[in-house]
Protein backbone atom coordinates (compact mmCIF):
# COMPACT_ATOMS: atom_id res chain seq x y z
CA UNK A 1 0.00 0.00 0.00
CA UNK A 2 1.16 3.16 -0.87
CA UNK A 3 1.46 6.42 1.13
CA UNK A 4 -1.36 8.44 -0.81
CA UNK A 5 -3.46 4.31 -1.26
CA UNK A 6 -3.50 4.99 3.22
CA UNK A 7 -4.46 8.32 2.91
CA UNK A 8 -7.43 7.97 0.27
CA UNK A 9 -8.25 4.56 2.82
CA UNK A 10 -7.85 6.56 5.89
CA UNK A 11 -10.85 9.26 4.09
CA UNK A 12 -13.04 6.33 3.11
CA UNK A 13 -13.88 5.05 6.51
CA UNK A 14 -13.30 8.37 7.72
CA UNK A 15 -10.53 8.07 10.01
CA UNK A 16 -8.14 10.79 10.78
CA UNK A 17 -4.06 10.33 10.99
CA UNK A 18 -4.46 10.70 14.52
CA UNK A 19 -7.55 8.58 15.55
CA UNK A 20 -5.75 5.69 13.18
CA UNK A 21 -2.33 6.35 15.57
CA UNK A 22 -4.42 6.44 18.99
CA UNK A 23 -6.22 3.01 17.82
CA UNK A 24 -3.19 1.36 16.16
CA UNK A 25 -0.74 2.63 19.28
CA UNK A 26 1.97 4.41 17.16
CA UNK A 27 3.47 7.61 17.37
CA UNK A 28 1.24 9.97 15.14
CA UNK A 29 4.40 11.48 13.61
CA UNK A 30 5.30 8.04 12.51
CA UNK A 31 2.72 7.63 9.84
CA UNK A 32 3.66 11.17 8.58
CA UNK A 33 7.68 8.78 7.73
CA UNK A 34 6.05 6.14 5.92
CA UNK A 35 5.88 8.97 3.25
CA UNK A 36 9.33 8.31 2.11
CA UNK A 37 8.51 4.66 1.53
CA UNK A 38 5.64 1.83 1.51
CA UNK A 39 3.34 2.03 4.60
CA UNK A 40 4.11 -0.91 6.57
CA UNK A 41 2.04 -4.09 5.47
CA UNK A 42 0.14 -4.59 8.95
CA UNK A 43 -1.40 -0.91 8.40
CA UNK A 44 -2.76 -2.66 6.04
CA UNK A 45 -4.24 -5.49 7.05
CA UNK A 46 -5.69 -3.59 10.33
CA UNK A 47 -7.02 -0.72 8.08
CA UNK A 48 -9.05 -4.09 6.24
CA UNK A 49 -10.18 -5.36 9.17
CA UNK A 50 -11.28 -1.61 10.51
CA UNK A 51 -13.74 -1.78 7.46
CA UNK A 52 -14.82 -5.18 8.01
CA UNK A 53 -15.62 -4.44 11.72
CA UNK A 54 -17.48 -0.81 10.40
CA UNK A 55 -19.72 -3.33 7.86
CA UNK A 56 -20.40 -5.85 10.86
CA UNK A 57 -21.43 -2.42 13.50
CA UNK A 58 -23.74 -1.65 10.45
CA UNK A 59 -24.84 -4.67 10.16
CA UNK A 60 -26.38 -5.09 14.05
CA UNK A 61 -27.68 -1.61 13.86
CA UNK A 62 -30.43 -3.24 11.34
């Protein structure tokens, strides 16, 4: 995943840089780094499984 592929992710589910480092435990300046390369591959994977949980909160709400 690229840097700009988490960002356009990050708007999708609506997340800010800073809720995503408060949930995830990192250091918020950290994500602002991964511009200078790929973001790491578990941001990833948690970011899928952050939209899987938002479709499954939806989902109980009905």
């Amino acid at each position: 995943m690229t840097y700009r592929e988490f960002n356009e992710t990050l708007k999708k589910v609506n997340l800010s840089k800073k809720r995503f480092a408060d949930l995830t435990g990192i250091g918020y300046f950290t994500i602002f780094n991964w511009k200078h390369g790929d973001v790491p591959k578990w941001a990833e994977s948690w970011l899928n499984l952050y939209i899987i949980k938002l479709k499954y909160d939806i989902m109980q709400l009905k």
